[in-house]
C-alpha atoms as a PDB file:
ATOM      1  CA  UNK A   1      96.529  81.821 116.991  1.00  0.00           C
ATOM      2  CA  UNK A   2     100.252  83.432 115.827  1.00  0.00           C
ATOM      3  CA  UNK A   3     100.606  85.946 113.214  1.00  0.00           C
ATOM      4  CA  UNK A   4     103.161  87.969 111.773  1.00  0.00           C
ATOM      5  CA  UNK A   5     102.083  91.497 113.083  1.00  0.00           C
ATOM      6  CA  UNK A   6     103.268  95.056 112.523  1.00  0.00           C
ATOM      7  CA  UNK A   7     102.278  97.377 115.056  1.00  0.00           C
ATOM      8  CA  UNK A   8     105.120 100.495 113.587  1.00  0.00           C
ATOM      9  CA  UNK A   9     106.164 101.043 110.456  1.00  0.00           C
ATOM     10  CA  UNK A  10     109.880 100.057 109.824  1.00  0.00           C
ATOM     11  CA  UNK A  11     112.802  97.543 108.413  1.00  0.00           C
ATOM     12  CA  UNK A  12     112.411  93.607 108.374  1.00  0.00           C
ATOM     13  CA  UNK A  13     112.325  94.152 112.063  1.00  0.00           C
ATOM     14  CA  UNK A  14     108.900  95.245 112.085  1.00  0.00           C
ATOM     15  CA  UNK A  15     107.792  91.741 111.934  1.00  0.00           C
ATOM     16  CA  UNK A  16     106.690  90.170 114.914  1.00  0.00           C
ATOM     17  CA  UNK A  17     105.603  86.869 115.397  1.00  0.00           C
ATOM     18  CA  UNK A  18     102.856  86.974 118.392  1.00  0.00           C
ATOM     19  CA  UNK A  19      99.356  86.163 119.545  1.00  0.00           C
ATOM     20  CA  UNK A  20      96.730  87.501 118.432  1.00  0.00           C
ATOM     21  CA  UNK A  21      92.377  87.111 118.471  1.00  0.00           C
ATOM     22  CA  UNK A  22      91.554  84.081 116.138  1.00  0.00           C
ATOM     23  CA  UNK A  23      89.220  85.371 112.890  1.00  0.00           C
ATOM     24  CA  UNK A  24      85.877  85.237 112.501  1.00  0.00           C
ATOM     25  CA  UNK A  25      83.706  84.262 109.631  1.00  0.00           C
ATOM     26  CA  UNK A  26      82.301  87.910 108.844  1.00  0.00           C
ATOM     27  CA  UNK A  27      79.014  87.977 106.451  1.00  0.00           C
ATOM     28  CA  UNK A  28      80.456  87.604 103.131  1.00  0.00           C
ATOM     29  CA  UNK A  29      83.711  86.187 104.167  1.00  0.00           C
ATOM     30  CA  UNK A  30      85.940  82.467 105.249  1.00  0.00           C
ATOM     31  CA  UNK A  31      87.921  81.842 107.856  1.00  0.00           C
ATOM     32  CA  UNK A  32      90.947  79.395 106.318  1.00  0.00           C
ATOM     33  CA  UNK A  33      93.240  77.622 108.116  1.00  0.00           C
ATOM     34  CA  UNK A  34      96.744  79.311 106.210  1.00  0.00           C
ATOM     35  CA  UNK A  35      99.075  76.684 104.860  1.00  0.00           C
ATOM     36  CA  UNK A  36     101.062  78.914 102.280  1.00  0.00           C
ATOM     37  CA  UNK A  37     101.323  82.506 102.574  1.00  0.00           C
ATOM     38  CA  UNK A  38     103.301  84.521  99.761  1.00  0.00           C
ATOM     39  CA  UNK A  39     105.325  87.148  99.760  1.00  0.00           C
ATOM     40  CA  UNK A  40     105.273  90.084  97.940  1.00  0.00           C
ATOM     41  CA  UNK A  41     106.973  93.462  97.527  1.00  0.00           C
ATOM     42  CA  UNK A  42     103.895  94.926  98.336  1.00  0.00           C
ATOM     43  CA  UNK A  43     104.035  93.368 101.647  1.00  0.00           C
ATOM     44  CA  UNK A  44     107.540  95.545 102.386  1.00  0.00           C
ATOM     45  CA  UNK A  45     106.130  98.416 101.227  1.00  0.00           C
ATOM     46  CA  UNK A  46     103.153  97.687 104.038  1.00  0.00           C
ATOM     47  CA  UNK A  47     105.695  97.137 106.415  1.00  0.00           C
ATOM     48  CA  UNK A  48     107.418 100.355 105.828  1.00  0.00           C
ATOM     49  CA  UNK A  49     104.995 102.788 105.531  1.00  0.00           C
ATOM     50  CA  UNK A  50     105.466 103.721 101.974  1.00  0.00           C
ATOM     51  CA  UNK A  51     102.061 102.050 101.631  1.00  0.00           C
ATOM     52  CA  UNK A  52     100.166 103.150 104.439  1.00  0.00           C
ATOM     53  CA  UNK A  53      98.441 100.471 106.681  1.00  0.00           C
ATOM     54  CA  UNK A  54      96.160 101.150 109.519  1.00  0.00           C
ATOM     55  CA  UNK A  55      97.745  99.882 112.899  1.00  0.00           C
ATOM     56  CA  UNK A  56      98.747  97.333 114.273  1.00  0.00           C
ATOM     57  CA  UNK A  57      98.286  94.834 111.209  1.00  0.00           C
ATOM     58  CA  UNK A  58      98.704  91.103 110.733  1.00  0.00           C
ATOM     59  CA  UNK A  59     100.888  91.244 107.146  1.00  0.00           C
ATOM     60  CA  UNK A  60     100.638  90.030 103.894  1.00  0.00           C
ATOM     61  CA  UNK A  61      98.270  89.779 101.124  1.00  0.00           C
ATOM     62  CA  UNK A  62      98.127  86.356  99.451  1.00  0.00           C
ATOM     63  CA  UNK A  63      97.354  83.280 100.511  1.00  0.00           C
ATOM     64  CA  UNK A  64      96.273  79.598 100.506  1.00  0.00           C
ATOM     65  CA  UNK A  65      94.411  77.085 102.525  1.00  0.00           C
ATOM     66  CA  UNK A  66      91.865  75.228 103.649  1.00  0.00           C
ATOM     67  CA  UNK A  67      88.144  76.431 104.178  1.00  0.00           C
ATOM     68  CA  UNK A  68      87.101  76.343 107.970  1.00  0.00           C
ATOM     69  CA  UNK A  69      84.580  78.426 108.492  1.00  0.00           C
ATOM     70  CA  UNK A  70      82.312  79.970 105.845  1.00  0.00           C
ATOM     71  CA  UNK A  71      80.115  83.496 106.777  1.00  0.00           C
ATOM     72  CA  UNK A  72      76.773  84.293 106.222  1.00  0.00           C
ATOM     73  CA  UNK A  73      76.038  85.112 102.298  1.00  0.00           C
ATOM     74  CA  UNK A  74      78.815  83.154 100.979  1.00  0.00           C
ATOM     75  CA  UNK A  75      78.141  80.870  97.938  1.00  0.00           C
ATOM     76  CA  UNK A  76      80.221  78.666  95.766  1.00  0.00           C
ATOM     77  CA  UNK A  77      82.476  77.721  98.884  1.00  0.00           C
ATOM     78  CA  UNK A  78      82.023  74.920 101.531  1.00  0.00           C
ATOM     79  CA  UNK A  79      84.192  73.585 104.336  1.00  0.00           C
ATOM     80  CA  UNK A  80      87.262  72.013 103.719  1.00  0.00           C
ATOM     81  CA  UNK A  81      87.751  73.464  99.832  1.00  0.00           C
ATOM     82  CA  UNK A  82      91.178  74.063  98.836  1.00  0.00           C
ATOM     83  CA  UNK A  83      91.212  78.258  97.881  1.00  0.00           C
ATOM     84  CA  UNK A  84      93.557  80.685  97.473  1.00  0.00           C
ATOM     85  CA  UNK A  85      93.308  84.436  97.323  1.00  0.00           C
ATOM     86  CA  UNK A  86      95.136  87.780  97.177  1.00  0.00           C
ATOM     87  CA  UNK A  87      94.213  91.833  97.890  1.00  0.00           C
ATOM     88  CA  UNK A  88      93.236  91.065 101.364  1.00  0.00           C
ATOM     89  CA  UNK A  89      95.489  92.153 104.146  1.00  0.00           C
ATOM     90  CA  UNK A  90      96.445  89.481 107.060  1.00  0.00           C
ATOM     91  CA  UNK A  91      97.753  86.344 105.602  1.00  0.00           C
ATOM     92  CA  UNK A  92     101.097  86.022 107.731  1.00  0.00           C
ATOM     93  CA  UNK A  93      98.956  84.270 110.014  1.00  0.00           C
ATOM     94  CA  UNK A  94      97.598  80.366 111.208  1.00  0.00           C
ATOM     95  CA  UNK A  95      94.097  81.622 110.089  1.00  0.00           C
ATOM     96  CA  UNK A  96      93.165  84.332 108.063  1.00  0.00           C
ATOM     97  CA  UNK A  97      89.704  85.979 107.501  1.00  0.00           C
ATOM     98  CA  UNK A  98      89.287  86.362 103.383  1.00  0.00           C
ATOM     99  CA  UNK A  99      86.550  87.987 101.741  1.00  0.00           C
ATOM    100  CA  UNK A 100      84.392  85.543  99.370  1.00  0.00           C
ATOM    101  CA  UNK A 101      85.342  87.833  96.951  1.00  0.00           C
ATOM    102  CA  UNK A 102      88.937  88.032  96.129  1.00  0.00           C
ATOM    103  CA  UNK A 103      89.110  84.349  96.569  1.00  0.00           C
ATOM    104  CA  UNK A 104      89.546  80.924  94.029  1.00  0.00           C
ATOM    105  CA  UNK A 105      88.885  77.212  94.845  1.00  0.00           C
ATOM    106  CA  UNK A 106      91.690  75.456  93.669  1.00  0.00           C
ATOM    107  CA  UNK A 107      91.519  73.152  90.833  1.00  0.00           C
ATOM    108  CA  UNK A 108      91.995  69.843  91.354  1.00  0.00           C
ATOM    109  CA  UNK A 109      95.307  68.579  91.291  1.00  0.00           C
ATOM    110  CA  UNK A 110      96.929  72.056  92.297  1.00  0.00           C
ATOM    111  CA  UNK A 111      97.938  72.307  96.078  1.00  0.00           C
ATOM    112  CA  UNK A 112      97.760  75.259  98.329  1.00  0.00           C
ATOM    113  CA  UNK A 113     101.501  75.872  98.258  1.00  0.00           C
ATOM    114  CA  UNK A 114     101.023  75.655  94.222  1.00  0.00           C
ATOM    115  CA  UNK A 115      98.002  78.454  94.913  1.00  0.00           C
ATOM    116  CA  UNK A 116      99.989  80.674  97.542  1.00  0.00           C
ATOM    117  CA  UNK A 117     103.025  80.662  94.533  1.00  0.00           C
ATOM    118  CA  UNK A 118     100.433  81.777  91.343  1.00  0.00           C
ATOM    119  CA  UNK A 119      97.774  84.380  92.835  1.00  0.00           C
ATOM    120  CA  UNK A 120      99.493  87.641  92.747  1.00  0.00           C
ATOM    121  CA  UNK A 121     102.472  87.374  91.306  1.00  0.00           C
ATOM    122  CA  UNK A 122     100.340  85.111  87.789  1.00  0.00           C
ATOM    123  CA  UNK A 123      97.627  87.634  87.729  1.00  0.00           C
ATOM    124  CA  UNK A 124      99.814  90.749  87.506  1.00  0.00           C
ATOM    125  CA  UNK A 125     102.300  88.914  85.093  1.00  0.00           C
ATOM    126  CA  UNK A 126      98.649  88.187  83.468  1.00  0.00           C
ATOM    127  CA  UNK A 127      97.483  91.928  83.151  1.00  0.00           C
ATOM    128  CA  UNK A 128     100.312  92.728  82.116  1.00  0.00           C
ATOM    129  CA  UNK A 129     100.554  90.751  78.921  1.00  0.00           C
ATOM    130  CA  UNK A 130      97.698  90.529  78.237  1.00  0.00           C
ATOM    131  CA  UNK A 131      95.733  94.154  79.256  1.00  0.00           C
ATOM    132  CA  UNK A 132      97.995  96.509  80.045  1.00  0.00           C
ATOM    133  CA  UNK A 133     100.159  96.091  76.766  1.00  0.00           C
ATOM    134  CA  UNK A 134      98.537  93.026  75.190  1.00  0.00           C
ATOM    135  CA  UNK A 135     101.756  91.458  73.627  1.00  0.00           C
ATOM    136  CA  UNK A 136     101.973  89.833  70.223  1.00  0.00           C
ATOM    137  CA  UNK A 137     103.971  88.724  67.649  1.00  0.00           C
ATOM    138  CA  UNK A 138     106.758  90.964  66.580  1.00  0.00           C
ATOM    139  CA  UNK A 139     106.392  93.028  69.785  1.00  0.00           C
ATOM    140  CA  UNK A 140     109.848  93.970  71.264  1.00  0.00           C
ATOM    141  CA  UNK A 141     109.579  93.895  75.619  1.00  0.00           C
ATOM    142  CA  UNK A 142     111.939  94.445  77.975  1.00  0.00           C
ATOM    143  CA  UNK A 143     110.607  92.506  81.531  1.00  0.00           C
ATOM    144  CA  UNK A 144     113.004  94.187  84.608  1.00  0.00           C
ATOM    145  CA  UNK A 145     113.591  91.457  87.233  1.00  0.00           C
ATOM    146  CA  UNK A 146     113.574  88.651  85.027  1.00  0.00           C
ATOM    147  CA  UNK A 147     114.030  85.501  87.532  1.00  0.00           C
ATOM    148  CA  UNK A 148     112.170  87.179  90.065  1.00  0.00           C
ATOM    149  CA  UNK A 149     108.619  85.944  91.097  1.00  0.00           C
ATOM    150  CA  UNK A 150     106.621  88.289  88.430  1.00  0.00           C
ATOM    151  CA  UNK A 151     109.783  87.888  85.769  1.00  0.00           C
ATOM    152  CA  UNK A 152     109.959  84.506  85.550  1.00  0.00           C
ATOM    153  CA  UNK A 153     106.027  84.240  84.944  1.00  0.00           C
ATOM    154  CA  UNK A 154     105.654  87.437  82.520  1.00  0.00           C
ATOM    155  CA  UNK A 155     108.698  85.861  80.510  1.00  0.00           C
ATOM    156  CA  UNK A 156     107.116  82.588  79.690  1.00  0.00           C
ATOM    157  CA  UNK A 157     103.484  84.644  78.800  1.00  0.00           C
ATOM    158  CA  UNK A 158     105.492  87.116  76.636  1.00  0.00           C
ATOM    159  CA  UNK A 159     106.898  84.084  74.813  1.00  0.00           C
ATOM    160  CA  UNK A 160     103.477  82.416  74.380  1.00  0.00           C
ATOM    161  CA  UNK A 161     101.862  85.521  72.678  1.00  0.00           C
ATOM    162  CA  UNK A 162     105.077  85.893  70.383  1.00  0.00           C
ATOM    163  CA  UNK A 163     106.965  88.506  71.631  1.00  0.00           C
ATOM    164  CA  UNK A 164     110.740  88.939  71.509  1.00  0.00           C
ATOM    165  CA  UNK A 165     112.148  89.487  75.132  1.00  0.00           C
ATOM    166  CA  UNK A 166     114.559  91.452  76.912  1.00  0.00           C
ATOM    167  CA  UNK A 167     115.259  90.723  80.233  1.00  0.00           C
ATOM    168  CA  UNK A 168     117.554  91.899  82.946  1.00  0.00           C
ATOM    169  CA  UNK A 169     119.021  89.995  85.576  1.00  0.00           C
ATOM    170  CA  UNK A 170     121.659  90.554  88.732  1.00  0.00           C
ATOM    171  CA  UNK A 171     123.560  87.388  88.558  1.00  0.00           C
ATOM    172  CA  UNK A 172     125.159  84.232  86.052  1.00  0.00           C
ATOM    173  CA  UNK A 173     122.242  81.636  87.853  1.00  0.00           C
ATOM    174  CA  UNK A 174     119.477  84.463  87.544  1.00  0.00           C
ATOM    175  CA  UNK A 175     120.496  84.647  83.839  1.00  0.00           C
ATOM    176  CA  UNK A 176     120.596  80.729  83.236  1.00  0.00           C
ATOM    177  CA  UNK A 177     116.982  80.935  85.033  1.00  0.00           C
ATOM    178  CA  UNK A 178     115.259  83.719  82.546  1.00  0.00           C
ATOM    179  CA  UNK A 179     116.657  81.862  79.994  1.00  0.00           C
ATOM    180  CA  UNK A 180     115.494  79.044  80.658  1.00  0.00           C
ATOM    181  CA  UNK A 181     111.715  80.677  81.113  1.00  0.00           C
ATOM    182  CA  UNK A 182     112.376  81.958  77.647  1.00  0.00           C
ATOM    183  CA  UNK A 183     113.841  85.145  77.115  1.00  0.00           C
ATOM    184  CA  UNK A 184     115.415  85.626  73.873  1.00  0.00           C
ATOM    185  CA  UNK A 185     118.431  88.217  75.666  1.00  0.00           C
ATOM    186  CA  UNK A 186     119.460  88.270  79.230  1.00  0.00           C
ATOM    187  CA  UNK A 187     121.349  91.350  80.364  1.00  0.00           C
ATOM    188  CA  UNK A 188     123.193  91.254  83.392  1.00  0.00           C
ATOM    189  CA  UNK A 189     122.950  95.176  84.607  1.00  0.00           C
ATOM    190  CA  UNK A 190     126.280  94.415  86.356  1.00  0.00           C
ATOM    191  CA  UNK A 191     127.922  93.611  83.532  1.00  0.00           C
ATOM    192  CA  UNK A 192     126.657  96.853  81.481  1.00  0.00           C
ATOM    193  CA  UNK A 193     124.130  99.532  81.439  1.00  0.00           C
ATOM    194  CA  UNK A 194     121.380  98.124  80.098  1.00  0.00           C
ATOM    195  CA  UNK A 195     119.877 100.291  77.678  1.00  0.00           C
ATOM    196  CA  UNK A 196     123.049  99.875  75.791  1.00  0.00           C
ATOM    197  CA  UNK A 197     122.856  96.429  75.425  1.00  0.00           C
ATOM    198  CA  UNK A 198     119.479  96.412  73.815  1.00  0.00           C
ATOM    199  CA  UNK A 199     120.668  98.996  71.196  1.00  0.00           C
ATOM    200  CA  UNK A 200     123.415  96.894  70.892  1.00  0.00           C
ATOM    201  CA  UNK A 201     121.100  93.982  70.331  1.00  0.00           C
ATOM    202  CA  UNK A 202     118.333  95.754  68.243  1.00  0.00           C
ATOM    203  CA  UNK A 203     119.502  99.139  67.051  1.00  0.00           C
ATOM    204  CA  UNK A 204     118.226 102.748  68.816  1.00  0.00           C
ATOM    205  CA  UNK A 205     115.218 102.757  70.226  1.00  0.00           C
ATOM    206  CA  UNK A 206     113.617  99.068  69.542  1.00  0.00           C
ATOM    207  CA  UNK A 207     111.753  98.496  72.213  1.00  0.00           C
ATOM    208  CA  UNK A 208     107.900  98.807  72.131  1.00  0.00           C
ATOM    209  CA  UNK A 209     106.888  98.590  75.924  1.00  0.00           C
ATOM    210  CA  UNK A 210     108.881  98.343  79.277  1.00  0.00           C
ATOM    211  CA  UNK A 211     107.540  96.081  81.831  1.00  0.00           C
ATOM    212  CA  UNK A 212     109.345  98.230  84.581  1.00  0.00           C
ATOM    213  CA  UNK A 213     108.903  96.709  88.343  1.00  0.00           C
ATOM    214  CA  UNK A 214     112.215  97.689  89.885  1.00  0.00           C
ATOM    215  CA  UNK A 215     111.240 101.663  90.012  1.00  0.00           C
ATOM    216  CA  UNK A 216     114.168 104.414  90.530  1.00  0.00           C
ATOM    217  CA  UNK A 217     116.818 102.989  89.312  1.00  0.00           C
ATOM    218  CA  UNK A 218     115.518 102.227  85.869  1.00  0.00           C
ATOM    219  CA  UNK A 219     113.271 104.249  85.168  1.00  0.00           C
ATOM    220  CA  UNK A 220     114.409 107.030  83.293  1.00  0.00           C
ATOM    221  CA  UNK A 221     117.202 104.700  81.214  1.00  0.00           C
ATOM    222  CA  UNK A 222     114.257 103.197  80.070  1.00  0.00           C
ATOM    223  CA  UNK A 223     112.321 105.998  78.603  1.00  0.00           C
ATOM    224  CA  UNK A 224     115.083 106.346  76.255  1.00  0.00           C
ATOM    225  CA  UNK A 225     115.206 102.775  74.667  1.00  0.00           C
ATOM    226  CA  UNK A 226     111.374 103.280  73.670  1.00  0.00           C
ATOM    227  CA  UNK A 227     110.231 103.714  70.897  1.00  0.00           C
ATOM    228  CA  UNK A 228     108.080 106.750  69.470  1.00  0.00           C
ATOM    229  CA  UNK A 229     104.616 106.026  71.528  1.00  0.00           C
ATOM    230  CA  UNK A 230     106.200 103.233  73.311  1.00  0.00           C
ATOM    231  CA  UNK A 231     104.569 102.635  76.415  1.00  0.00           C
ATOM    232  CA  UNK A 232     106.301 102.150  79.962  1.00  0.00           C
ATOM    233  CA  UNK A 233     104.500 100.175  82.479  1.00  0.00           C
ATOM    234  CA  UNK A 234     105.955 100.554  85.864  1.00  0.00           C
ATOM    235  CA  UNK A 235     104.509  98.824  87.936  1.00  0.00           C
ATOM    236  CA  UNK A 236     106.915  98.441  91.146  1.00  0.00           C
ATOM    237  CA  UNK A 237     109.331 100.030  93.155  1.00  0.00           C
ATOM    238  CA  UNK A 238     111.597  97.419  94.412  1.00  0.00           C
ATOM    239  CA  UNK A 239     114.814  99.981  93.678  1.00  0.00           C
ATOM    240  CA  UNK A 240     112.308 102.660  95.291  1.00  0.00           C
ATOM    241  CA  UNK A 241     109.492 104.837  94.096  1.00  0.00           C
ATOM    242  CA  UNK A 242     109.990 106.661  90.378  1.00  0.00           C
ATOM    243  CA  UNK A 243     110.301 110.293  91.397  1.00  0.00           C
ATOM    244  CA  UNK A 244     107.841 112.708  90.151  1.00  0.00           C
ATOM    245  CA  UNK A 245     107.973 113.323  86.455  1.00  0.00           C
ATOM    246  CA  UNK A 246     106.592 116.531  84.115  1.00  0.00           C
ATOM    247  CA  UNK A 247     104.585 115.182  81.098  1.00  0.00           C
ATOM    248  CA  UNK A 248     106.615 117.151  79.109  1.00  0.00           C
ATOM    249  CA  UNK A 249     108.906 114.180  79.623  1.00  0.00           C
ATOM    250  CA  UNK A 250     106.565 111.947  77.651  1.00  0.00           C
ATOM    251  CA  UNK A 251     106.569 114.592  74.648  1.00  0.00           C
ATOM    252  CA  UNK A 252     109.615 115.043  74.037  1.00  0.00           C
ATOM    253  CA  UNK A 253     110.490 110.935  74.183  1.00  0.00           C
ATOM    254  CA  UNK A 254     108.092 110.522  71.257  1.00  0.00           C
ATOM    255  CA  UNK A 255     104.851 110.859  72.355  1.00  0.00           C
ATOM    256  CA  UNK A 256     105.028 108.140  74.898  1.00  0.00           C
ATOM    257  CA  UNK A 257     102.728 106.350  76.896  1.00  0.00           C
ATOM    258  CA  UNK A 258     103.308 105.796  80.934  1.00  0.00           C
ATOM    259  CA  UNK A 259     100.882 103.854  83.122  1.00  0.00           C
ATOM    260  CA  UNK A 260     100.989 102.919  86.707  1.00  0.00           C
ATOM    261  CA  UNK A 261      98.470  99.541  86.860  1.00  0.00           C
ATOM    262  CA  UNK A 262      97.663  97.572  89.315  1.00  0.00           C
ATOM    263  CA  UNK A 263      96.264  94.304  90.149  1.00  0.00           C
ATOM    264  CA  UNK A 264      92.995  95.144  91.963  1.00  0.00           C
ATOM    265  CA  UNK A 265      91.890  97.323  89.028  1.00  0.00           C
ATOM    266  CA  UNK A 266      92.537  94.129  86.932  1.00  0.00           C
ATOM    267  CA  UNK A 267      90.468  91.718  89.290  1.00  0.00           C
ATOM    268  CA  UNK A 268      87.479  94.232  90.089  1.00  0.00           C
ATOM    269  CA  UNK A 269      84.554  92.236  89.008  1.00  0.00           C
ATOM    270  CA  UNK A 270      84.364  87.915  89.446  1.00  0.00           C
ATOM    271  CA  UNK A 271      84.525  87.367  86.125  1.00  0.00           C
ATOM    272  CA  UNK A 272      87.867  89.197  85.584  1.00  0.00           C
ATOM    273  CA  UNK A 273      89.400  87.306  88.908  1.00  0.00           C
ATOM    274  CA  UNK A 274      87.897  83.947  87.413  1.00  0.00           C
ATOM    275  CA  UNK A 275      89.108  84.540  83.968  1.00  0.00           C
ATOM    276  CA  UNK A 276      92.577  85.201  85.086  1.00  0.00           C
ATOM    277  CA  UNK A 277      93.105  82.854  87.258  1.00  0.00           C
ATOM    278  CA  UNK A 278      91.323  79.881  85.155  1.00  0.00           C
ATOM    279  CA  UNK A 279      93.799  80.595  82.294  1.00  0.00           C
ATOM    280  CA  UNK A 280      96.529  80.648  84.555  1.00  0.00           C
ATOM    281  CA  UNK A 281      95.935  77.543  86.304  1.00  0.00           C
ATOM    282  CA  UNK A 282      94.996  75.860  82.702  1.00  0.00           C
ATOM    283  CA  UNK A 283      98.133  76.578  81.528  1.00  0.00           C
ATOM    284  CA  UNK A 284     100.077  75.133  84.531  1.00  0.00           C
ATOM    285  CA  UNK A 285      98.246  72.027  84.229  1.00  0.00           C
ATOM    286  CA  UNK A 286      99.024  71.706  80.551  1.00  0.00           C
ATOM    287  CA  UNK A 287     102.634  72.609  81.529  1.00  0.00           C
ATOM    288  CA  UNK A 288     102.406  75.852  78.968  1.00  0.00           C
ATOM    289  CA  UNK A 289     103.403  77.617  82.600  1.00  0.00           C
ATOM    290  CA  UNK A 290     105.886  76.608  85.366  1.00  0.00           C
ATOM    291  CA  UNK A 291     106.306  77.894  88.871  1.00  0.00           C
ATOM    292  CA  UNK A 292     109.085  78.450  90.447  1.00  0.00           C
ATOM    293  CA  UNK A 293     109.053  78.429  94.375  1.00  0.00           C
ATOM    294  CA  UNK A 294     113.252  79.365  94.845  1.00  0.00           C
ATOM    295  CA  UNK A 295     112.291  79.424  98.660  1.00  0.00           C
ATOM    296  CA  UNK A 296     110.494  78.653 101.663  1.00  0.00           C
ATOM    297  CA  UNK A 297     110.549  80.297 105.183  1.00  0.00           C
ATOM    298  CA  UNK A 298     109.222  78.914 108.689  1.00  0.00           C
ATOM    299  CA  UNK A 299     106.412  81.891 108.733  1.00  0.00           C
ATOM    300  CA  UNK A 300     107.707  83.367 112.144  1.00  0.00           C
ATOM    301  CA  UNK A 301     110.887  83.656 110.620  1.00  0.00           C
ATOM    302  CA  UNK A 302     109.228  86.172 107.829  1.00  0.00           C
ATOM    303  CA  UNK A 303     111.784  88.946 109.015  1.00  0.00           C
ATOM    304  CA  UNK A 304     114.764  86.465 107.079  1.00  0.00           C
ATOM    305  CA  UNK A 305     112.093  86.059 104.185  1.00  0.00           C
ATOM    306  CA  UNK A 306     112.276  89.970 103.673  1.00  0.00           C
ATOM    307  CA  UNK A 307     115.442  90.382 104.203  1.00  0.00           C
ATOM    308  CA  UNK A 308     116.533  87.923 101.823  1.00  0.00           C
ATOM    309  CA  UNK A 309     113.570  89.139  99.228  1.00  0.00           C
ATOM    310  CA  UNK A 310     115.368  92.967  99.656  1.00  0.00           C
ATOM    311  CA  UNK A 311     118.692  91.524  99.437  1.00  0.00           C
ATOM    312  CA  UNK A 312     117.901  90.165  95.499  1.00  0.00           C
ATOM    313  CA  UNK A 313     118.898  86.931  97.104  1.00  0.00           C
ATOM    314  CA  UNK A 314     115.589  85.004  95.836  1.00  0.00           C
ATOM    315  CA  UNK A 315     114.031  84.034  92.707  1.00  0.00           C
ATOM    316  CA  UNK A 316     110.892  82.884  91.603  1.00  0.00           C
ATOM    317  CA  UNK A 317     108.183  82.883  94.549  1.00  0.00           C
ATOM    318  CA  UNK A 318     108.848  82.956  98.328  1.00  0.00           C
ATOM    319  CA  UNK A 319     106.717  81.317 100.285  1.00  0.00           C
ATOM    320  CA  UNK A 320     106.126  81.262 104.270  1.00  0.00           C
ATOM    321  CA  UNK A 321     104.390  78.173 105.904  1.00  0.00           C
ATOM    322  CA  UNK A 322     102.788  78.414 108.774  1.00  0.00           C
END
């Protein structure tokens, strides 16, 4: 088969489209034929090293398809099921090997390229709302990003929980996009620094948690837009990694909170991964929860696809297709 492999760390030239050993069904695991793979931040920090990968590896981490092969052990999945997963490593690929474990058979009615779109990007917009800082009415939010892939989705579960949102954006069709998902004020960061528009907006301070997933560049603006015992969840680094930080730092912003989360600590046992993802695919089907694929990418031409994800030049969910 053809994956996307990286045998060096590097840039968006890393990825190589080439031959490699077709899976096999492992004990405990599926071999799927890929027909949507997503991509994912994460993925670039793979590719460059800032999240250290054994080497060479096939790329990406999410994924849907169709079963082909099921391993020794495995129950609750048959040949030819519809699944999706995510937090497995080698999805820029024609077949994939996923464990049992981290994986979903679709509901019906939702197709793979619907299940590639929702996995990582819904859950984490779903821990975050609802575990990390479980929103509710009268909470104040700030979402970073907001027609990106995780933005557009943690926008329209803010909203549903009754939360008043604050969302940044690069761009006039980004804004008309978080808008549209719900946001109640759209700040274009070009326009002006962002912190001062939500005092502007709300008065000093208003803000009662940060979802923060661009990293450096906003990180410290928005410790001072919390509130007393605020909490900042950052839990990206598209801008780059948040330097190093004293806890003093927390202290003397008003006893504030600062958590780092991610989404395999939010998915560790089944019933977490099933809960997640069955209220996430309820509320698609009940159209409580649209996603937004702003692009797809021939997968050997996933170089372009992180390029153009880097660039800010894609919102909602990018997809490659085999």
């Amino acid at each position: 088969m053809h994956a996307i492999q990286v045998t060096e760390p590097g840039g968006p030239e890393a990825l190589v489209w080439t031959e490699v050993d077709d899976p096999v069904a492992a004990a405990g695991s599926l071999v799927v034929d890929v027909e949507a793979a997503g991509v994912n931040y994460i993925d670039t920090y793979h590719r460059s090293g800032l999240y250290p990968m054994p080497l060479p590896f096939i790329s990406g981490v999410e994924g849907a398809g169709t079963v082909a092969e099921v391993g020794d052990g495995v129950d609750g999945f048959a040949v030819g099921d519809k699944v999706a997963w995510t937090g497995h490593p080698g999805t820029y690929a024609q077949k994939a090997q996923v464990p049992a474990r981290v994986a979903i058979v679709l509901p019906e009615g939702a197709s793979t390229e619907l299940g590639a779109a929702t996995m990582l990007q819904g859950m984490t917009a779903h821990f975050l709302a609802c575990s990390t800082f479980p929103l509710e009415p009268g909470h104040r939010c700030l979402i970073h990003a907001g027609a990106g892939g995780v933005g557009l989705l943690l926008i329209q579960m803010a909203k549903m929980r009754g939360a008043e949102v604050f969302t940044t954006v690069g761009t006039a069709d980004k804004a008309e996009l978080a808008a549209g998902a719900g946001a109640d004020h759209v700040i274009n960061y070009r326009d002006e620094d962002f912190g001062d528009a939500v005092e502007r907006l709300a008065g000093a301070r208003p803000l009662d948690v940060i979802y923060d997933g661009v990293g450096a560049d906003t990180f410290e603006r928005g410790l001072e837009v919390l509130r007393p015992r605020g909490m900042m969840v950052t839990f990206g680094n598209a801008s780059g990694p948040v330097p190093p930080m004293p806890p003093l730092r927390l202290s003397a912003g008003g006893s504030l909170y600062l958590t780092r989360p991610t989404l395999g600590d939010h998915t560790a046992t089944r019933a977490e991964l099933e809960w997640r993802a069955d209220e996430l695919f309820g509320w698609i089907a009940d159209g409580r929860l649209d996603v937004r694929i702003g692009a797809r990418f021939p997968m050997a031409d996933a170089r372009a696809a992180h390029e153009a994800l880097q660039g800010r030049a894609t919102t909602g969910k990018v997809l490659l297709i085999p």
